[in-house]
Protein backbone atom coordinates (compact mmCIF):
# COMPACT_ATOMS: atom_id res chain seq x y z
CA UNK A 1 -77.41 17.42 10.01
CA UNK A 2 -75.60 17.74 13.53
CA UNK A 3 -77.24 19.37 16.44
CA UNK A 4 -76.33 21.76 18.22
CA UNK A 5 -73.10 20.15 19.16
CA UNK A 6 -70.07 21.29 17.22
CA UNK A 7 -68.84 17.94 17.90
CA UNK A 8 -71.43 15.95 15.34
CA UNK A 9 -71.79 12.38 16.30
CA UNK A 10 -73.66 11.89 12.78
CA UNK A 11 -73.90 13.43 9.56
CA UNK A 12 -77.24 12.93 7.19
CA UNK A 13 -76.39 12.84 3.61
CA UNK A 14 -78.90 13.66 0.59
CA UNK A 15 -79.49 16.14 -1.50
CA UNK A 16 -84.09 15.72 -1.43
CA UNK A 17 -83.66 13.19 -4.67
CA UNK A 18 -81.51 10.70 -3.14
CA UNK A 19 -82.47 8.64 -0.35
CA UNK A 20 -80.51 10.14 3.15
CA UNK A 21 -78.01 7.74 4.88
CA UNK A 22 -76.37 8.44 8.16
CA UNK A 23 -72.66 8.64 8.77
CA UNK A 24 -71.31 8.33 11.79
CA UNK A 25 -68.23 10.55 12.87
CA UNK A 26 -65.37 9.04 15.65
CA UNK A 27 -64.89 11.15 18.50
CA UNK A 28 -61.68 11.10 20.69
CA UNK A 29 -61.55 12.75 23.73
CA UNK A 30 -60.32 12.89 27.23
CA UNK A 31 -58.23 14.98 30.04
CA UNK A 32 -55.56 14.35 32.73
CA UNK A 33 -55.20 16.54 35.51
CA UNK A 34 -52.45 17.00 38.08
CA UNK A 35 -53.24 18.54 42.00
CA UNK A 36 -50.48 20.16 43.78
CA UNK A 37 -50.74 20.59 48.02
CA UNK A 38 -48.34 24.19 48.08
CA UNK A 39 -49.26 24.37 51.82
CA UNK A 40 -52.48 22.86 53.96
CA UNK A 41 -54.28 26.09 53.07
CA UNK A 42 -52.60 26.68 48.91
CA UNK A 43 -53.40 24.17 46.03
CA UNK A 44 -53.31 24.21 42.51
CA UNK A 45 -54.09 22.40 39.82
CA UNK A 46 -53.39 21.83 35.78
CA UNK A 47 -55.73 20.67 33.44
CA UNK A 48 -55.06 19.45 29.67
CA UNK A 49 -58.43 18.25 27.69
CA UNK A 50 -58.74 17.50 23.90
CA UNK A 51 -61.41 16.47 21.74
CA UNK A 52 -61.42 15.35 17.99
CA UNK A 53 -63.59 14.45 15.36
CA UNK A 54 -62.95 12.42 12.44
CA UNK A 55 -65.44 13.73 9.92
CA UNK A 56 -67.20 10.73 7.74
CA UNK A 57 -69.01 13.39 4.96
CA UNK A 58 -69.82 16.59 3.56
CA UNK A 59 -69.91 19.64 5.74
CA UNK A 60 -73.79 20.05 6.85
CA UNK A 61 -75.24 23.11 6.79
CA UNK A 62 -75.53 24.00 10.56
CA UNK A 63 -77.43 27.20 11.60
CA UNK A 64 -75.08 29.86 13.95
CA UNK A 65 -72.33 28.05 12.12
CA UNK A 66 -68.69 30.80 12.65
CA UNK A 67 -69.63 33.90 10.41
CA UNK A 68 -72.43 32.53 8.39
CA UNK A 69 -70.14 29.66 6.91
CA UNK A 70 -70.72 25.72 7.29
CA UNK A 71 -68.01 24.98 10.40
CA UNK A 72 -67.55 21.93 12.52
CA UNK A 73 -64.88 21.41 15.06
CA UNK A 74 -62.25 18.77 13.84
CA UNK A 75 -60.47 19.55 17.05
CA UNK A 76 -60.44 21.57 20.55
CA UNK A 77 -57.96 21.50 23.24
CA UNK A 78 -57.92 23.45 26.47
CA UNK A 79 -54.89 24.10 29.42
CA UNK A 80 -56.31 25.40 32.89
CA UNK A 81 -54.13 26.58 35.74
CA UNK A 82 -55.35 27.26 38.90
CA UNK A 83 -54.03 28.65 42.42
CA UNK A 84 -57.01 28.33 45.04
CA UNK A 85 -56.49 29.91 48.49
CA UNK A 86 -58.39 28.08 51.77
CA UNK A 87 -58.15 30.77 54.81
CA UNK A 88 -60.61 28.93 57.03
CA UNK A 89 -61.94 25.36 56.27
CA UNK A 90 -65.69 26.56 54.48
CA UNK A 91 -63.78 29.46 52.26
CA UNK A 92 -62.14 28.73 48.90
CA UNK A 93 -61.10 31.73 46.91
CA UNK A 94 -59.34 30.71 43.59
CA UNK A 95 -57.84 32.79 40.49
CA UNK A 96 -57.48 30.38 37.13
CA UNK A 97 -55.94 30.80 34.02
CA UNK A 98 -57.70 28.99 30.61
CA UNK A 99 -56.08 29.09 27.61
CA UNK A 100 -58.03 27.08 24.10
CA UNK A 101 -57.82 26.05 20.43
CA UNK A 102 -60.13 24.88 18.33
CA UNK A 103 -59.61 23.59 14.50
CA UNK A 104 -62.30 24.16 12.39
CA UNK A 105 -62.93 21.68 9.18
CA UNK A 106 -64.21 24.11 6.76
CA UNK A 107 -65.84 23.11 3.51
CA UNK A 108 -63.96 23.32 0.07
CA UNK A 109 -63.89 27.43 -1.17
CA UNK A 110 -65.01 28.96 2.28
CA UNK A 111 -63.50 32.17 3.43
CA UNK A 112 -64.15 31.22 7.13
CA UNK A 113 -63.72 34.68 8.86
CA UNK A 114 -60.43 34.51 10.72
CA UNK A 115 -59.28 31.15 9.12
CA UNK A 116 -60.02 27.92 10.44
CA UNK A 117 -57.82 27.78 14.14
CA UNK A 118 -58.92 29.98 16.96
CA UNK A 119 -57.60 30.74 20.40
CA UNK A 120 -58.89 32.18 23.26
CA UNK A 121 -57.54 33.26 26.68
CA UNK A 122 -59.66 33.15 30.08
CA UNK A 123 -58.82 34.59 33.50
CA UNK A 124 -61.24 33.85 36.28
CA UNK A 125 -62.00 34.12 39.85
CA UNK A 126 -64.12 32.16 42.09
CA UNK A 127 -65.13 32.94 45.54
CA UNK A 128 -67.15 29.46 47.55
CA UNK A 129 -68.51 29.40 51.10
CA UNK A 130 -68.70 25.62 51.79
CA UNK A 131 -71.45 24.46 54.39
């Protein structure tokens, strides 16, 4: 089974009367980022990351899966914008905005609650004192 990772990088097949192989899953991953100077003291920057899994096997049976069901991530993406505010060279006070997806890879008959894409939207607000 995977850990606790909804990415799994392996799968252990079985069933206690067979003898248990390992399948490894591909991952695919990565981000790209753009930083915009607005003025010497206003920056901001956008964020795109996405990460998939190509599933080798059955569904394991993960505990805290979604709902009580078996669930694994097949694929997550996530958009941050950000506007971060300098005053005085040690302060940085920022506001972002996250928005994210995730595709879940359900197995065959599972009423997954909420079916198997999710979104969620983030707004947050940093404050740093640099020294």
């Amino acid at each position: 089974q995977t850990g606790a990772s909804p990415f799994g990088d392996g799968v252990i097949t079985g069933n206690g009367t067979t003898t248990p192989s390992i399948l490894l899953n591909t991952n695919y991953g990565g981000f790209i980022w753009y930083q915009h100077f607005w003025t010497d003291q206003l920056r901001s920057t956008l964020v795109y990351g996405s990460q998939s899994t190509d599933w080798q096997g059955p569904v394991p049976n993960v505990a805290g899966a979604v709902a009580g069901n078996n669930a694994e991530v097949k694929r997550a993406q996530t958009i941050h914008a950000n506007l971060i505010w300098s005053p005085v060279k040690a302060v940085n006070i920022g506001l972002e905005f996250m928005w994210g997806e995730d595709y879940y890879r359900t197995p065959p008959g599972s009423d997954l609650a909420g079916g198997s894409r999710g979104d969620a939207k983030r707004l947050m607000a940093s404050m740093q004192y640099v020294f």
